[in-house]
C-alpha atoms as a PDB file:
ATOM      1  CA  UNK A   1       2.734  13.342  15.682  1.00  0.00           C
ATOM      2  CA  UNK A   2       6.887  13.235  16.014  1.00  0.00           C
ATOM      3  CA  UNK A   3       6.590  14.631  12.103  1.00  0.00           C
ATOM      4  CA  UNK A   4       4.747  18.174  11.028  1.00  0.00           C
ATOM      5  CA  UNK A   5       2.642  17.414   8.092  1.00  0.00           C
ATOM      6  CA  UNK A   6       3.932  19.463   5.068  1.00  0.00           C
ATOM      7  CA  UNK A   7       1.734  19.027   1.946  1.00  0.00           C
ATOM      8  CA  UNK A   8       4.923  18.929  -0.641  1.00  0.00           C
ATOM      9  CA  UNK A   9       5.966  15.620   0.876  1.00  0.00           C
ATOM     10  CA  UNK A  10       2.699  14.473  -0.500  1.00  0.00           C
ATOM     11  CA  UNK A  11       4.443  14.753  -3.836  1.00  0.00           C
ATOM     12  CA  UNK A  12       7.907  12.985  -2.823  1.00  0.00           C
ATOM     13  CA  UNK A  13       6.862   9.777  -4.209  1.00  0.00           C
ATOM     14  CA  UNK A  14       8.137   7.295  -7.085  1.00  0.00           C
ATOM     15  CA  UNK A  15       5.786   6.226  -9.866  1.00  0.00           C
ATOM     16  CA  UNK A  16       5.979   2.498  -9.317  1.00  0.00           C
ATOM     17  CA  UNK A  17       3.565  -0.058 -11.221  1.00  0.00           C
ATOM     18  CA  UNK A  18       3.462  -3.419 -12.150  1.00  0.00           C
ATOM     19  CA  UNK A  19       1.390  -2.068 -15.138  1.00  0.00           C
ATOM     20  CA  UNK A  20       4.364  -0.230 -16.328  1.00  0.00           C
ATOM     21  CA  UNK A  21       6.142  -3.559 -16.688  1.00  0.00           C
ATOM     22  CA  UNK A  22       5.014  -3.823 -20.003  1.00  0.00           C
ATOM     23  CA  UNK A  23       7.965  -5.186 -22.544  1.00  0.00           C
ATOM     24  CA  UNK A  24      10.261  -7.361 -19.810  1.00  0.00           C
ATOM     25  CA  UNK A  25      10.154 -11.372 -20.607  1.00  0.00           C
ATOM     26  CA  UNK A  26       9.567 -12.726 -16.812  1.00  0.00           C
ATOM     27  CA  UNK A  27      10.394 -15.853 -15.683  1.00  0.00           C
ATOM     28  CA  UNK A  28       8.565 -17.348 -12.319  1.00  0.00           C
ATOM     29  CA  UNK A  29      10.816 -19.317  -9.895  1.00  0.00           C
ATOM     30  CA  UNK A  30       9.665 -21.023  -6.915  1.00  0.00           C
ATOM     31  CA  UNK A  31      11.332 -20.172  -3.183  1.00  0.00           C
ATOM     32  CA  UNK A  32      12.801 -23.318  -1.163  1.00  0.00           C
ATOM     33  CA  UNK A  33      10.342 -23.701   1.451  1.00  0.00           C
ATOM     34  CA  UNK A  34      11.011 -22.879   4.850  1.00  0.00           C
ATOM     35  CA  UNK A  35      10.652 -24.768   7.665  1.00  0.00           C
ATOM     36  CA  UNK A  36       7.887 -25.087  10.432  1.00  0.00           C
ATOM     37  CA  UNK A  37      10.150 -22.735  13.256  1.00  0.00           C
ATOM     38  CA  UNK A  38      10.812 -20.408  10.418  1.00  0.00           C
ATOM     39  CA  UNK A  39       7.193 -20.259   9.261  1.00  0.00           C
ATOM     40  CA  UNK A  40       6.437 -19.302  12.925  1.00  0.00           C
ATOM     41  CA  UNK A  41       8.780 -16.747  13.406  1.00  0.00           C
ATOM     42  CA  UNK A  42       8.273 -15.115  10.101  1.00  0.00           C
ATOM     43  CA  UNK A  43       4.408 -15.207  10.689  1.00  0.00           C
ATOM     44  CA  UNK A  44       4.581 -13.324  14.005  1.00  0.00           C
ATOM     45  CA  UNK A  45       7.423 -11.124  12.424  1.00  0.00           C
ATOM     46  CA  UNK A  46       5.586  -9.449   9.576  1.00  0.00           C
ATOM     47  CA  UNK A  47       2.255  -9.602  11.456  1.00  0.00           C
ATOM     48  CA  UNK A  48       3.590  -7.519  14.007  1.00  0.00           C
ATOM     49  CA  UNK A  49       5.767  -5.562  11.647  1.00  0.00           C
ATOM     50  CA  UNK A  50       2.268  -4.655   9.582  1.00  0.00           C
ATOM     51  CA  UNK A  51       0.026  -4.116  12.594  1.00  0.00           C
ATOM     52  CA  UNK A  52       2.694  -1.348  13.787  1.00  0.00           C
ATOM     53  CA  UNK A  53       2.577  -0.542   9.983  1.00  0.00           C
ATOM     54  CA  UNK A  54      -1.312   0.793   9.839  1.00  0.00           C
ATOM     55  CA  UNK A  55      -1.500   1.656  13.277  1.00  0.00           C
ATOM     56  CA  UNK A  56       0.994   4.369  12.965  1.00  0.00           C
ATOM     57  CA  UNK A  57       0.243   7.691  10.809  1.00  0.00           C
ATOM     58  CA  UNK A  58       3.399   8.777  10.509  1.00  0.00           C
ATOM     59  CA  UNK A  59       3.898   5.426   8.072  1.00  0.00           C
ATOM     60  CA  UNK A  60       0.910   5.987   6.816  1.00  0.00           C
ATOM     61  CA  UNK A  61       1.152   9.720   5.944  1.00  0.00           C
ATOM     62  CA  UNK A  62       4.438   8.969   3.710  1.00  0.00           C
ATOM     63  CA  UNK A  63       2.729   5.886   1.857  1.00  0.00           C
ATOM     64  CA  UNK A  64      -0.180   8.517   1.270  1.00  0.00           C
ATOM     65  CA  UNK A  65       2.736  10.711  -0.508  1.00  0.00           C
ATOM     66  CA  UNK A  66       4.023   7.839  -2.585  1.00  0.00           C
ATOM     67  CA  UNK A  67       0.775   6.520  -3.701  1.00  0.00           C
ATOM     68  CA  UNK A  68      -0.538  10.121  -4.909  1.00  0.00           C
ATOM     69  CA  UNK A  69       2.330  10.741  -6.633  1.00  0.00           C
ATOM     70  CA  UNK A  70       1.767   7.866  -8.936  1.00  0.00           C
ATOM     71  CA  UNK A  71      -2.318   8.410  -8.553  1.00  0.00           C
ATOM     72  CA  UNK A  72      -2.540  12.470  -9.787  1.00  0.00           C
ATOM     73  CA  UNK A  73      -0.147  11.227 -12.647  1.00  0.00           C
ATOM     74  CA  UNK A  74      -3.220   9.289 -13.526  1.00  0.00           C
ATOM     75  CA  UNK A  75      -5.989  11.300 -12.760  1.00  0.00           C
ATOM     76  CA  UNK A  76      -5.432  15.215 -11.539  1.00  0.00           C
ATOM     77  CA  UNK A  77      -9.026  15.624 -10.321  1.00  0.00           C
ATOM     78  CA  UNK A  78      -8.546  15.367  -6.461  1.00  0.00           C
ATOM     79  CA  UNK A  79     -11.809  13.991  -5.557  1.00  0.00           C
ATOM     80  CA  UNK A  80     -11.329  11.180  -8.201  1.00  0.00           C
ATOM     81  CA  UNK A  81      -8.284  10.273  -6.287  1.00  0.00           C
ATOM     82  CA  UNK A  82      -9.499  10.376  -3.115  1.00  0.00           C
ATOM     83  CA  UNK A  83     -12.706   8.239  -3.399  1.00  0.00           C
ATOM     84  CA  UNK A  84     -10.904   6.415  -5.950  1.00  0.00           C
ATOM     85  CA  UNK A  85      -8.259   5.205  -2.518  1.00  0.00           C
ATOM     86  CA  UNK A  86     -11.067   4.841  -0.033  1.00  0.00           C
ATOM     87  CA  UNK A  87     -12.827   2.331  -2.285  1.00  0.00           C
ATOM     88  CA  UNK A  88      -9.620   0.265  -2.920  1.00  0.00           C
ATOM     89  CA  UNK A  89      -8.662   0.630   0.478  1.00  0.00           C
ATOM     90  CA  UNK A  90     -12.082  -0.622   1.201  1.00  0.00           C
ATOM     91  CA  UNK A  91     -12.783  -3.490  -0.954  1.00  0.00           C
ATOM     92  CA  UNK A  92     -10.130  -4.124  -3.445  1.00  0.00           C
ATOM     93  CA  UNK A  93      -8.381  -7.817  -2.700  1.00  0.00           C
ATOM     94  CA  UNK A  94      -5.104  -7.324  -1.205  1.00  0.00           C
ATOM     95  CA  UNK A  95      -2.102  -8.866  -3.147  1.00  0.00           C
ATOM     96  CA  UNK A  96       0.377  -7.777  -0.421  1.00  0.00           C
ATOM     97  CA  UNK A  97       3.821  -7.726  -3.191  1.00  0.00           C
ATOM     98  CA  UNK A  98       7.580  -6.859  -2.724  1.00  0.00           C
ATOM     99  CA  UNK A  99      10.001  -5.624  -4.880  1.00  0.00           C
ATOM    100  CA  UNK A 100      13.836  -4.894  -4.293  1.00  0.00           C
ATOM    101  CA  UNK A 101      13.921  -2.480  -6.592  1.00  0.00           C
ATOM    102  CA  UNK A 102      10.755  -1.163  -6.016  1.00  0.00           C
ATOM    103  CA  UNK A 103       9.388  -1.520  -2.865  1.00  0.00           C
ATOM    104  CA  UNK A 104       6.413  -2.977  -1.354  1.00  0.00           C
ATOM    105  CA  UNK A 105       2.557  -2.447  -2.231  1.00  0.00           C
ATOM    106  CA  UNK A 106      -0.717  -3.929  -0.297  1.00  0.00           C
ATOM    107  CA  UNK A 107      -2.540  -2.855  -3.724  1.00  0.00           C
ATOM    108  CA  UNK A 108       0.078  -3.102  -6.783  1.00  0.00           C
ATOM    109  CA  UNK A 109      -1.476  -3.233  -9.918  1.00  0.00           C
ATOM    110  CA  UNK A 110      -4.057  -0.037  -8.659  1.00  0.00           C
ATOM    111  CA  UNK A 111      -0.945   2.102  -5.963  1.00  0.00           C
ATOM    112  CA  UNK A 112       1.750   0.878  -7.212  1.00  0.00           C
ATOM    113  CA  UNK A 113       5.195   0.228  -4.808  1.00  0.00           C
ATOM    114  CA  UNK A 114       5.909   2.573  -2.316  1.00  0.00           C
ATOM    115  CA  UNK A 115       9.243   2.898  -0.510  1.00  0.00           C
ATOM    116  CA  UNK A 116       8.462   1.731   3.128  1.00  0.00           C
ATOM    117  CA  UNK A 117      11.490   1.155   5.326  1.00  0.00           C
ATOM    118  CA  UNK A 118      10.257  -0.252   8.080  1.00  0.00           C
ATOM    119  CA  UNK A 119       8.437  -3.431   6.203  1.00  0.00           C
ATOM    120  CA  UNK A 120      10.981  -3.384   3.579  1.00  0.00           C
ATOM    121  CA  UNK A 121      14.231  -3.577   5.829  1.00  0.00           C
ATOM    122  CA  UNK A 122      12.332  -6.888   7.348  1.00  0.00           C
ATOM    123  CA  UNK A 123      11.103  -8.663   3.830  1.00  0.00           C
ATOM    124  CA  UNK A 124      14.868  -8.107   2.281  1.00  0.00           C
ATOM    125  CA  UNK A 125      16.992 -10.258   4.778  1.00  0.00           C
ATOM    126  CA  UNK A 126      15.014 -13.413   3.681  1.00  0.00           C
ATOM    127  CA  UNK A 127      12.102 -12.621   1.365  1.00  0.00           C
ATOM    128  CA  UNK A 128      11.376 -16.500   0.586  1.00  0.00           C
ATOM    129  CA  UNK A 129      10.383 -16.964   4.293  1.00  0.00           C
ATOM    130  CA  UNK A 130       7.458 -14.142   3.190  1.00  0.00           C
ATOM    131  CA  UNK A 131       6.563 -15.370  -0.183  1.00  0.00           C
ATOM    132  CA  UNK A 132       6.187 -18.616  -2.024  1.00  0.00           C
ATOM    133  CA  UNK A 133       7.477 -17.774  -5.340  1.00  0.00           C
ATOM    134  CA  UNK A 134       9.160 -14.694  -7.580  1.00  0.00           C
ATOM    135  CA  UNK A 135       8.617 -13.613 -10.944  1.00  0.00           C
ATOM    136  CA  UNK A 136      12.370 -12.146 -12.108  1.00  0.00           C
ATOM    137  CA  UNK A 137      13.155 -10.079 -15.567  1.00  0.00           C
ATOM    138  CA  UNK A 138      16.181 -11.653 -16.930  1.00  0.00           C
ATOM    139  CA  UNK A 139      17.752  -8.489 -18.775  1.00  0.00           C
ATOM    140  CA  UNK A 140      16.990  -5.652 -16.001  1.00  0.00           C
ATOM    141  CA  UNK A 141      16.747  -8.249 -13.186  1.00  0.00           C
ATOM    142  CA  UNK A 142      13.762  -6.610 -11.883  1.00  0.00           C
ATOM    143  CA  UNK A 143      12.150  -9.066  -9.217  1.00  0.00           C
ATOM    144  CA  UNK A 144       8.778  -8.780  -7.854  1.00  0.00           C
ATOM    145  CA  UNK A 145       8.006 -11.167  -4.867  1.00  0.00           C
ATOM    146  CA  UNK A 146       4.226 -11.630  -4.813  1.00  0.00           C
ATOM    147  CA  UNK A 147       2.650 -14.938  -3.490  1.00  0.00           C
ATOM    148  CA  UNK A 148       2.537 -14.128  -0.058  1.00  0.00           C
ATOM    149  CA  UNK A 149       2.472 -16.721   2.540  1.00  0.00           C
ATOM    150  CA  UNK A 150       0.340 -15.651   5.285  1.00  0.00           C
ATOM    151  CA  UNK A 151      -2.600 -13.386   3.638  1.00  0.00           C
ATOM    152  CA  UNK A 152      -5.178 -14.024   6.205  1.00  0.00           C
ATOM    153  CA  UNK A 153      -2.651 -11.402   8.405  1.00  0.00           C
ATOM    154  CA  UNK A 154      -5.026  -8.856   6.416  1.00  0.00           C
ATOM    155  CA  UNK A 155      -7.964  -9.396   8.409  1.00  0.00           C
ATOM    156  CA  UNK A 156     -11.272  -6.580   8.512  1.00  0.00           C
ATOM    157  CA  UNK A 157      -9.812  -5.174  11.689  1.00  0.00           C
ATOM    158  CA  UNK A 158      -6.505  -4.582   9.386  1.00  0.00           C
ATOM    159  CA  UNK A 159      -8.120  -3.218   7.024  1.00  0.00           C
ATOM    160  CA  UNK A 160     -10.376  -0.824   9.104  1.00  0.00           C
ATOM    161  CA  UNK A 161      -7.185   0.500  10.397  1.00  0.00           C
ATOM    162  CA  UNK A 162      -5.748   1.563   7.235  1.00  0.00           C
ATOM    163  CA  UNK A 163      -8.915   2.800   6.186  1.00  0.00           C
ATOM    164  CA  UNK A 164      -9.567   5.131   9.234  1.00  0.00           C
ATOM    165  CA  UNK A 165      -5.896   6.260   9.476  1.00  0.00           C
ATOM    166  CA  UNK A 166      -5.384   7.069   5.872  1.00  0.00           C
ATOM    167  CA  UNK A 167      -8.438   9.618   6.694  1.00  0.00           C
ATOM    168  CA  UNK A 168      -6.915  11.145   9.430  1.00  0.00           C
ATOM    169  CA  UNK A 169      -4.056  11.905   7.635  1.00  0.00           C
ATOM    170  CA  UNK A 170      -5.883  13.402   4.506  1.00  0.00           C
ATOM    171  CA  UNK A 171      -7.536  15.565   7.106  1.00  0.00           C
ATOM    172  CA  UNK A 172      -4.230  16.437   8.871  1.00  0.00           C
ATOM    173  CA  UNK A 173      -2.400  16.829   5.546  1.00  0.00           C
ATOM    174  CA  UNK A 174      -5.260  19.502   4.709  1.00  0.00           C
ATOM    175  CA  UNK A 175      -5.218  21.307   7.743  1.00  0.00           C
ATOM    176  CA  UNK A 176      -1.511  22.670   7.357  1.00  0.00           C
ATOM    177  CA  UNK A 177      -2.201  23.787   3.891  1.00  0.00           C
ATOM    178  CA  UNK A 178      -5.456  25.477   5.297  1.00  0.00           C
ATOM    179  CA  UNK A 179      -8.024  23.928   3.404  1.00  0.00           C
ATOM    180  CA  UNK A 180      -9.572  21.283   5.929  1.00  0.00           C
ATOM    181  CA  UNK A 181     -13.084  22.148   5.382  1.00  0.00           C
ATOM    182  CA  UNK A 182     -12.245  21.477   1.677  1.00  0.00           C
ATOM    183  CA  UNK A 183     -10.555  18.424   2.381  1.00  0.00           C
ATOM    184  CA  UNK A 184     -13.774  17.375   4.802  1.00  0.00           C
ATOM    185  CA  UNK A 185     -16.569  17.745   2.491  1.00  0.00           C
ATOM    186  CA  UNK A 186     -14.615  15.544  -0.080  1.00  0.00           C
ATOM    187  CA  UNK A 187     -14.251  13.228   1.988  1.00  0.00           C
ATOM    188  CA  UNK A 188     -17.941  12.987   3.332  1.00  0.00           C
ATOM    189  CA  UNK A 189     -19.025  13.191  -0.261  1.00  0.00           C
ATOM    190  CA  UNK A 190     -16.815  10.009  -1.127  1.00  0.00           C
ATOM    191  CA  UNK A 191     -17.744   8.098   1.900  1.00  0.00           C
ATOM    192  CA  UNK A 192     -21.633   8.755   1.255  1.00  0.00           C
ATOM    193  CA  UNK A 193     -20.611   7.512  -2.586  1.00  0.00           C
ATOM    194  CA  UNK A 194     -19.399   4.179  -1.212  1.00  0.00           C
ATOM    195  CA  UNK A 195     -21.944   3.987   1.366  1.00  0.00           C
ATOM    196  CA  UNK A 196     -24.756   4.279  -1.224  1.00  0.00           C
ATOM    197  CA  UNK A 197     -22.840   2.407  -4.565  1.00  0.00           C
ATOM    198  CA  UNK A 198     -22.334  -0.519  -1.701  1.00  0.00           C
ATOM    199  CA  UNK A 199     -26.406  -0.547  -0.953  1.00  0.00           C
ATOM    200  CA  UNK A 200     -27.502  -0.564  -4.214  1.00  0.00           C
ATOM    201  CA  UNK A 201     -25.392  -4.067  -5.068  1.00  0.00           C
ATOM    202  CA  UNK A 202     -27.595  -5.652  -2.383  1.00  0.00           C
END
């Protein structure tokens, strides 16, 4: 890891929620379409810019921070939070969203935004070649970008990625604050919890 794991970073995030957009008077707009080079090049951009993204725990660890920030304002009991972001990491739909002011989010209206340079430096040059249309505040000019063009970038694979690095950094995260036995039998409680609430809907 080129970063030491220090659990107060954990706490370094913003509360950011769609859900907290509660009294603005959005408009939606529709982007001007790009054309069939740009489609290409933006398609292998971001795909390569999110494969690096969940492949790498460094990115990972500080979108952990941001997200449970916003989640223990919600709900303090740590294994709540924890199974409650395995399951949506799991099986929630992803509505992959972008917001200048905000950020980006794979899971908005349950993680709220998170502050992730290295997607965010890419979607902000041209956002429209990444998403279809906008929905804008006209008094706080608040944008959120979130029809994104290429969602079938989030295949399983992706998605087993995140899922298997975001528990490597709990257990990491755990280990320099001593408690990674704690940390592991949370876990393997909440993973047994999915495992079995996933049978029974068969």
């Amino acid at each position: 890891m080129d970063k030491k794991f220090n659990f107060m970073h954990l706490l370094e995030g913003q509360h950011r929620n769609l859900l907290a957009v509660k009294k603005i008077k959005p408009f939606i707009e529709k982007h001007e379409e790009p054309n069939q080079s740009e489609i290409f090049y933006a398609h292998s951009k971001i795909s390569k810019v999110l494969l690096n993204f969940v492949n790498s725990k460094n990115e990972i660890y500080f979108m952990i921070g941001n997200i449970f920030k916003y989640r223990i304002a919600k709900n303090t009991a740590l294994f709540n939070n924890i199974y409650d972001l395995l399951k949506i990491i799991l099986y929630e739909e992803i509505n992959f969203s972008y917001s200048p002011q905000y950020g980006v989010s794979f899971f908005p209206k349950r993680l709220g935004f998170q502050k992730l340079p290295c997607i965010i430096n890419v979607l902000k040059e041209k956002p429209w070649l990444y998403f279809s249309d906008y929905i804008s505040e006209t008094t706080t000019f608040i944008t959120f970008h979130n029809e994104f063009r290429y969602p079938e970038i989030f295949t399983k694979e992706i998605r087993i990625i995140l899922y298997r690095n975001t528990l490597h950094v709990l257990l990491l995260v755990a280990k320099e604050m001593n408690k990674f036995h704690v940390m592991f039998d949370i876990l393997q409680v909440a993973i047994k919890m999915l495992y079995i609430e996933k049978c029974a809907k068969c």
